[in-house]
Protein backbone atom coordinates (compact mmCIF):
# COMPACT_ATOMS: atom_id res chain seq x y z
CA UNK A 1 -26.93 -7.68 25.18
CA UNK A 2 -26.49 -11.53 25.90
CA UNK A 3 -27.99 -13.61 23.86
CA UNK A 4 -29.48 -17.39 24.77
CA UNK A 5 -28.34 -20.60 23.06
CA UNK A 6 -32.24 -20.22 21.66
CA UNK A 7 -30.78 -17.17 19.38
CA UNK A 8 -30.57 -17.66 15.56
CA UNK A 9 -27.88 -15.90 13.24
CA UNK A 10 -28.25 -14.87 9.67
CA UNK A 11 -25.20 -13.87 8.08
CA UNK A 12 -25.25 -11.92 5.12
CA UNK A 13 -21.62 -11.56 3.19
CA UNK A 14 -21.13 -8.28 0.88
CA UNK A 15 -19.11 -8.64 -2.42
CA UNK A 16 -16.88 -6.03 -1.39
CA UNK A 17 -15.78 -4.50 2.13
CA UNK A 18 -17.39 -1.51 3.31
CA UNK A 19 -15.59 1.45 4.03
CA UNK A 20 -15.29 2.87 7.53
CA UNK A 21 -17.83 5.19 6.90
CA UNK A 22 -20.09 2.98 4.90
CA UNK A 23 -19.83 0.61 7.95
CA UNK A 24 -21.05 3.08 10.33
CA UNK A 25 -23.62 4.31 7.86
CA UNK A 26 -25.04 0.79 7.85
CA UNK A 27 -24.83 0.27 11.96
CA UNK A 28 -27.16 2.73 12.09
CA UNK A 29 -29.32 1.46 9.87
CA UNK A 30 -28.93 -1.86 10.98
CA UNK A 31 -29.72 -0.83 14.68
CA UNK A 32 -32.76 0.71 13.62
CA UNK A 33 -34.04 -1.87 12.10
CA UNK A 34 -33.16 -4.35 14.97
CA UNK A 35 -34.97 -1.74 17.24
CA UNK A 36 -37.81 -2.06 15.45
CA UNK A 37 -38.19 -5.79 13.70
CA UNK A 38 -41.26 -7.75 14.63
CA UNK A 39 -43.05 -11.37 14.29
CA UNK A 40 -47.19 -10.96 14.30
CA UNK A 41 -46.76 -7.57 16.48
CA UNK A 42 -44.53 -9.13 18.78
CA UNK A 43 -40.98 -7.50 19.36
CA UNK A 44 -38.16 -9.43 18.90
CA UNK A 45 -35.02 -9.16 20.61
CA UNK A 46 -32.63 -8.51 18.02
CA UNK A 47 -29.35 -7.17 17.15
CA UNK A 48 -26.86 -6.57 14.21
CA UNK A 49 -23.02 -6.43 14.17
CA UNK A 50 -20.59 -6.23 11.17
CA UNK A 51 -17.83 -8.21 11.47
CA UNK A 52 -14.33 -7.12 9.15
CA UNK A 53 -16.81 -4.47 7.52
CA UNK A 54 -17.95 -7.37 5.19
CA UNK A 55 -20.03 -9.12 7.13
CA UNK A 56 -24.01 -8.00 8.22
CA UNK A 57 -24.93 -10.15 10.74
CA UNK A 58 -28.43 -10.20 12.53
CA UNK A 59 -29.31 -11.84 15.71
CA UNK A 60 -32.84 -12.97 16.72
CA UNK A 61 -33.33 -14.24 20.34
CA UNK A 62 -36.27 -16.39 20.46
CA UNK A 63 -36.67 -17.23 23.59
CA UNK A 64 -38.38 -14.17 23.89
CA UNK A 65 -40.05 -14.33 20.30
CA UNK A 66 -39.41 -16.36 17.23
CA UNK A 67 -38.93 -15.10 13.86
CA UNK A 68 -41.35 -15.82 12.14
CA UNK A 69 -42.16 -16.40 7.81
CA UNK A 70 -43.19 -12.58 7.77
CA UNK A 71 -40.53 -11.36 9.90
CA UNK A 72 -37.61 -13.07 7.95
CA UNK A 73 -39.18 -11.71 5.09
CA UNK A 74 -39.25 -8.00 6.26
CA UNK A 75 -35.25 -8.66 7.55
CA UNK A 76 -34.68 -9.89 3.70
CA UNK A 77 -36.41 -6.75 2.19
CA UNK A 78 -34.52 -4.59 4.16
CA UNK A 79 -31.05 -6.50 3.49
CA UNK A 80 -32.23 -5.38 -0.30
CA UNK A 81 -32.20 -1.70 0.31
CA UNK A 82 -29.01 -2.03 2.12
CA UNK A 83 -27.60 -3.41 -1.28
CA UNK A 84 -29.15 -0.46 -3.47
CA UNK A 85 -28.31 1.98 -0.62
CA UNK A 86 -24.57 0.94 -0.77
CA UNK A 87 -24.15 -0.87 -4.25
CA UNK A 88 -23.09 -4.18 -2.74
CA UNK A 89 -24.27 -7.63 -3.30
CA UNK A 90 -24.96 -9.16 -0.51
CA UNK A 91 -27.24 -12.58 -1.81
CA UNK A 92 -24.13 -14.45 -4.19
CA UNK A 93 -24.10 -17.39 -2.06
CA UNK A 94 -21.40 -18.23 -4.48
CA UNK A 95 -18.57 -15.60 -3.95
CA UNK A 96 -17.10 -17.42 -1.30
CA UNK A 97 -14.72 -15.18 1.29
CA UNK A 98 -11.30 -16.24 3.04
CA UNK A 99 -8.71 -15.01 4.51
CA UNK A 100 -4.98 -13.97 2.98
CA UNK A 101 -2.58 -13.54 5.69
CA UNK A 102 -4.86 -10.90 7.42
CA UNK A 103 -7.09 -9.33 4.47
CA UNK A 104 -10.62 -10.90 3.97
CA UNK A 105 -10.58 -11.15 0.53
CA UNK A 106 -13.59 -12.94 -1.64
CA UNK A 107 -13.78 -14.64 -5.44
CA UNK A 108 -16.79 -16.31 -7.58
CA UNK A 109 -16.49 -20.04 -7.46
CA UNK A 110 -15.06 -20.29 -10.59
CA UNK A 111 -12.23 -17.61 -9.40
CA UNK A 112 -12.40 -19.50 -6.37
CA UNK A 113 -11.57 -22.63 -7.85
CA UNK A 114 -8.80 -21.49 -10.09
CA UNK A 115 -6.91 -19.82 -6.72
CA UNK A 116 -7.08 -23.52 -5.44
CA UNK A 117 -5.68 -25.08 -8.58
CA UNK A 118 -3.00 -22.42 -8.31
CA UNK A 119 -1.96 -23.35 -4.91
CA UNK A 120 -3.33 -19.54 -4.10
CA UNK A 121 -6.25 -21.13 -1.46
CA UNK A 122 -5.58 -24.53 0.37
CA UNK A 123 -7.28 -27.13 3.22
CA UNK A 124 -5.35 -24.94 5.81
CA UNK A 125 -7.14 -21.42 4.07
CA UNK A 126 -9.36 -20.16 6.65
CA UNK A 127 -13.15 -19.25 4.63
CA UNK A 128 -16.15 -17.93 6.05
CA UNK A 129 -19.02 -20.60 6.70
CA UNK A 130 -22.35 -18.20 6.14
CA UNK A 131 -24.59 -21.32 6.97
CA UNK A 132 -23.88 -20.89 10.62
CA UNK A 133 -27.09 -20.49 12.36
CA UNK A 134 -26.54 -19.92 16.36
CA UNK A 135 -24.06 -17.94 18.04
CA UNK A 136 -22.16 -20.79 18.82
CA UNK A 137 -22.14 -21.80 15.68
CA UNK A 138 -20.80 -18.25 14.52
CA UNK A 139 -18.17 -18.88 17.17
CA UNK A 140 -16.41 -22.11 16.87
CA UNK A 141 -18.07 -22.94 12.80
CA UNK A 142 -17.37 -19.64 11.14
CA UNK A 143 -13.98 -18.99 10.06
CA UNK A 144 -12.67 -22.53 9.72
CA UNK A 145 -10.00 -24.44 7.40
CA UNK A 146 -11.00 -25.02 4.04
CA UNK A 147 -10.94 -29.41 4.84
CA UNK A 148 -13.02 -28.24 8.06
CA UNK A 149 -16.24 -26.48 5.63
CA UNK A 150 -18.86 -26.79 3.32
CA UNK A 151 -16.62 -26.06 0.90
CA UNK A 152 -14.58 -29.47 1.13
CA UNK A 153 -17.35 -31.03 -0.28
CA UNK A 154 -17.28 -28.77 -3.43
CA UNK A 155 -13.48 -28.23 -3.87
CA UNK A 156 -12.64 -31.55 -2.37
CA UNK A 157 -10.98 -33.18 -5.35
CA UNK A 158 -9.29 -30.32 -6.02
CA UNK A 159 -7.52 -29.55 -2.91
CA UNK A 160 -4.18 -30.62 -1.79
């Protein structure tokens, strides 16, 4: 499905990967919803992917339909019985992922900051920006450098 430049993105980062099966347990779920998520009775064209089994990410075309208060809302409920369902956390806009070599690992901010002080996490460390918002965004503003993110303004004095 082919989404327009009109499409919004919500990204929704777990605390901890999913397993394989977990992953395809939450697809499913995930594609239901989609199938079935609506703004004032009106069907919008939506999808879900999960991305390094970490990351839920929903899709909402709106040139079709926009998402709407209510309909966020029902998407942000749901995201809540995924967490009970699978005992993640998936609302800590403060355990911050990046990449090691080729594992996606993720810290609190406080760990976060200590793996910079240790040299652990630098500018060049690729993290996850969550505040992306379009599919273009998820594309080129997603997994960027450290000195590239949100998270320069945070870290800044801290990193080398």
């Amino acid at each position: 499905m082919e989404f327009s430049s009109h499409s919004r993105v919500w990204i929704y980062q777990s605390d901890r990967e999913l397993t394989s099966s977990e992953a395809q347990e939450a697809q499913v779920l995930l594609d239901n919803f989609t199938r079935n998520w609506t703004a004032h009775n009106n069907q919008l064209l939506a999808k879900a992917e999960i991305r390094y089994n970490r990351f839920l990410i929903l899709f909402v075309d709106e040139s079709q339909a926009g998402a709407s208060g209510c309909s966020i809302d029902k998407s942000v409920h749901f995201m809540k019985q995924l967490e009970q369902h699978f005992g993640i956390n998936l609302f800590d806009r403060f355990n911050l992922a990046y990449r090691d070599g080729d594992t996606i690992k993720s810290a609190p901010r406080q760990q976060f900051e200590d793996l910079i002080k240790e040299g652990k996490i630098n500018s060049d460390t690729i993290v996850f920006n969550n505040l992306a918002q379009t599919p273009a965004d998820l594309d080129t503003r997603w997994e960027v450098p450290l000195k590239e993110s949100w998270h320069q303004q945070l870290f800044g004095d801290l990193i080398v």
